[in-house]
Protein backbone atom coordinates (compact mmCIF):
# COMPACT_ATOMS: atom_id res chain seq x y z
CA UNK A 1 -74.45 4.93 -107.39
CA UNK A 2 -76.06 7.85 -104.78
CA UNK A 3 -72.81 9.64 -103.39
CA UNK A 4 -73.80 12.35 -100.68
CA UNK A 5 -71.31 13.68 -97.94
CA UNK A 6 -71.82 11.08 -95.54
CA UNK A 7 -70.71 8.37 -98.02
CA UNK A 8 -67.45 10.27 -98.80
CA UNK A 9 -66.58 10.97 -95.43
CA UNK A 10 -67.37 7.16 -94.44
CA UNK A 11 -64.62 6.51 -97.10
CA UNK A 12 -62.29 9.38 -95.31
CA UNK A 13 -62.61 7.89 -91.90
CA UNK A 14 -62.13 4.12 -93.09
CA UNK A 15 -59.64 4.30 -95.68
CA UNK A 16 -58.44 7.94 -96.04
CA UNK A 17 -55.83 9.87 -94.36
CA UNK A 18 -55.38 13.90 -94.18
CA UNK A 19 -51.30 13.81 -94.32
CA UNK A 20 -49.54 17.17 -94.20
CA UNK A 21 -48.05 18.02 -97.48
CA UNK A 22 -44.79 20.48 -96.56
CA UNK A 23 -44.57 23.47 -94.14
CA UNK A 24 -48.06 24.64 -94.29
CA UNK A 25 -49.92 22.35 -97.03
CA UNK A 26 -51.95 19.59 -96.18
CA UNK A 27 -53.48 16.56 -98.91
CA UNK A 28 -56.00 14.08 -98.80
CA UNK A 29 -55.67 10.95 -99.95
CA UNK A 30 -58.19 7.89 -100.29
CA UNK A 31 -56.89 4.36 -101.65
CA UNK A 32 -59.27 1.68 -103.12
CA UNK A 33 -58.83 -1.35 -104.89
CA UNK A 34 -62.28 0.16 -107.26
CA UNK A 35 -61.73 2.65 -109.48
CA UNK A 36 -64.83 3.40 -110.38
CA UNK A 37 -66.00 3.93 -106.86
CA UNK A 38 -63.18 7.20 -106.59
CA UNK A 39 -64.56 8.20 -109.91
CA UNK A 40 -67.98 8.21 -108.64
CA UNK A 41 -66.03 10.57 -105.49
CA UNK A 42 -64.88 12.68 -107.21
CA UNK A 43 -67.67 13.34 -110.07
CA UNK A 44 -69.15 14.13 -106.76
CA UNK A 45 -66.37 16.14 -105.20
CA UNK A 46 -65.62 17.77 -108.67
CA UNK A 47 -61.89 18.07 -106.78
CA UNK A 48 -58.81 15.81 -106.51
CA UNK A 49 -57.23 13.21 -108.69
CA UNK A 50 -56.55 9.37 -109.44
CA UNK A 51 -53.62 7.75 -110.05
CA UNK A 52 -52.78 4.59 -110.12
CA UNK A 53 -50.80 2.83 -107.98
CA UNK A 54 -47.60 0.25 -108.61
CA UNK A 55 -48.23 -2.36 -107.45
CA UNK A 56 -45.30 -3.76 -104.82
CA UNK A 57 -45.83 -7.26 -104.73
CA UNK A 58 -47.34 -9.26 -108.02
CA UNK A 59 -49.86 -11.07 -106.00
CA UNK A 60 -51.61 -7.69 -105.00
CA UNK A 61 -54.75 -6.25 -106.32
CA UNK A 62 -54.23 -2.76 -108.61
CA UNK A 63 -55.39 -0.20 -106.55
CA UNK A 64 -55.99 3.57 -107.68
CA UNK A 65 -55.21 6.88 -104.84
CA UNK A 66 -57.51 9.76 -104.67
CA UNK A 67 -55.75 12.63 -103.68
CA UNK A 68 -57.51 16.18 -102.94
CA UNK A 69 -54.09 18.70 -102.66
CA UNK A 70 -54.87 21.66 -104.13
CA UNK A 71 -55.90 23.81 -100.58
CA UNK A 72 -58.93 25.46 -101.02
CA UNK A 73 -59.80 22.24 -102.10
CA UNK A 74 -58.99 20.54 -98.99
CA UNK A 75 -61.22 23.21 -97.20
CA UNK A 76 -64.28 22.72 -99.08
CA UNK A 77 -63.92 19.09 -98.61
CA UNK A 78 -63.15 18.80 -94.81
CA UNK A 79 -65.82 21.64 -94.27
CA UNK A 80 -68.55 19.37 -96.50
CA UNK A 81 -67.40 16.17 -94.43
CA UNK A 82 -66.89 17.38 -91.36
CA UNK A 83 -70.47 16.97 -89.97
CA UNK A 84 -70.71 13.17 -91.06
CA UNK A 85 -66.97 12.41 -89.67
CA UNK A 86 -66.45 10.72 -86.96
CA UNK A 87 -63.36 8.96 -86.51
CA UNK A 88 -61.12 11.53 -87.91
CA UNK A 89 -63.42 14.50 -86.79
CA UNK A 90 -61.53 15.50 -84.10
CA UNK A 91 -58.33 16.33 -87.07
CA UNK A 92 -60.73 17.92 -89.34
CA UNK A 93 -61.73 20.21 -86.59
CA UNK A 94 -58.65 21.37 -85.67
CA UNK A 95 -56.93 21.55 -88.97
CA UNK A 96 -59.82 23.40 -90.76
CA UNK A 97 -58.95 26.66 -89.09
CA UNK A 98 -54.81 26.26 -89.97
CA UNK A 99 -55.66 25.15 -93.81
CA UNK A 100 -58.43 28.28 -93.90
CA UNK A 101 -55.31 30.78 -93.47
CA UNK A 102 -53.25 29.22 -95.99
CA UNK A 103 -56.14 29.68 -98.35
CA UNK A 104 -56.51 33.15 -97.12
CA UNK A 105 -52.41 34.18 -97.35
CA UNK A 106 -52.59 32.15 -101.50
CA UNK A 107 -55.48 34.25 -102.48
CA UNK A 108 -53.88 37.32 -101.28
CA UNK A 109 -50.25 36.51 -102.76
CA UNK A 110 -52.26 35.57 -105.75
CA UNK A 111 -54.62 38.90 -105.42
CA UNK A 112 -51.18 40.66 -105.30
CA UNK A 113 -49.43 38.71 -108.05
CA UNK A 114 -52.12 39.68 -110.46
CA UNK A 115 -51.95 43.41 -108.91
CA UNK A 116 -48.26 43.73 -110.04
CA UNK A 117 -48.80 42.07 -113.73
CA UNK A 118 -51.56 44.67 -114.39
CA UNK A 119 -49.44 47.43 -113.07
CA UNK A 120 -46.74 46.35 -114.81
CA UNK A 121 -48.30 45.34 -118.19
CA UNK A 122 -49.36 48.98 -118.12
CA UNK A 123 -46.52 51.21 -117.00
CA UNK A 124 -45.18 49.16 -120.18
CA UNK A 125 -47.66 50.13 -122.30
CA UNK A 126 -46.63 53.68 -121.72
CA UNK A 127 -43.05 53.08 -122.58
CA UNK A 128 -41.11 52.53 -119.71
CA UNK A 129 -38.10 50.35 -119.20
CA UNK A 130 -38.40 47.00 -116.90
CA UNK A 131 -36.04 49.09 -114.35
CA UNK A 132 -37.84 51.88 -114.56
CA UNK A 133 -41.11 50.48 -113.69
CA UNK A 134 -39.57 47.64 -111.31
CA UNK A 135 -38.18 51.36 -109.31
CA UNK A 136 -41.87 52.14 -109.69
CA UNK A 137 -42.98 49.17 -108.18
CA UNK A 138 -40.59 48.53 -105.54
CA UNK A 139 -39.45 45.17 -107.79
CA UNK A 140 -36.81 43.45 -109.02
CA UNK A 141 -36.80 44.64 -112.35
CA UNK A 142 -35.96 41.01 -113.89
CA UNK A 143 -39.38 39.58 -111.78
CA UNK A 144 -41.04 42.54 -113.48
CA UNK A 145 -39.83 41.50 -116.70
CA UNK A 146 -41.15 37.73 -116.18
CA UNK A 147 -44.67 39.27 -115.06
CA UNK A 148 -44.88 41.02 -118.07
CA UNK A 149 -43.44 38.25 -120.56
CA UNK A 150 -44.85 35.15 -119.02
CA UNK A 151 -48.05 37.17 -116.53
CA UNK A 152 -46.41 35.19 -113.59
CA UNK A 153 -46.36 31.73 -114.82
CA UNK A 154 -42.64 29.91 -114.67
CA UNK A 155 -41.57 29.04 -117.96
């Protein structure tokens, strides 16, 4: 099976959606009673996932959802389909620009998050206490203590 752009965003505009996902997140997602057709997506993509779906009434077909959520995921995909869409251009268009600043304020939070667990990982190196360095830092010296244990991750 040849899978180019235009395929995928023939899919998008006959059986996708672009729902928003939140405040500020948006998702893509792409039923299909054919599995292996989304697999072939996203081998192609190299983004999203498949689930399957429950079915609601016994008579129905099994029928699989690929979803594309993470955001800069969402980007590269609407910016790679956007020249082949055509009914659901016109969204694509508009909500490139709003999803492109999300990705821009995540990589920075992120940029920053791994600015304060290097700072922090060595201020403790040279001995000094979580309050101490969270003083430092301007940061709740607890948060600092959860950079430095965990490097940002929730546990």
């Amino acid at each position: 099976m040849s899978i180019n752009w235009s395929y995928v965003a023939g899919f998008l505009d006959g059986e996708g959606s672009i729902v928003k996902n939140g405040e500020t997140d948006y998702r893509i997602a792409i039923p299909q009673t054919n599995e292996e057709v989304l697999k072939a997506l996203q081998s192609f993509t190299r983004v999203g996932n498949i689930c399957k779906v429950r079915k609601r009434k016994e008579h129905w077909k099994e029928s699989w959802t690929y979803t594309v959520a993470r955001q800069e995921d969402v980007l590269a995909f609407l910016r790679n389909v956007y020249p082949c869409l055509i009914v659901k251009k016109d969204l694509a268009r508009r909500l490139i620009p709003t999803i492109a600043k999300v990705v821009s304020v995540q990589r920075k939070k992120r940029l920053n998050l791994q600015k304060n667990i290097r700072n922090s990982k060595l201020l403790r190196e040279k001995g000094l206490s979580y309050r101490a360095i969270g003083k430092k830092l301007k940061i709740d010296h607890g948060y600092i203590r959860r950079l430095i244990l965990f490097g940002g991750k929730n546990k």
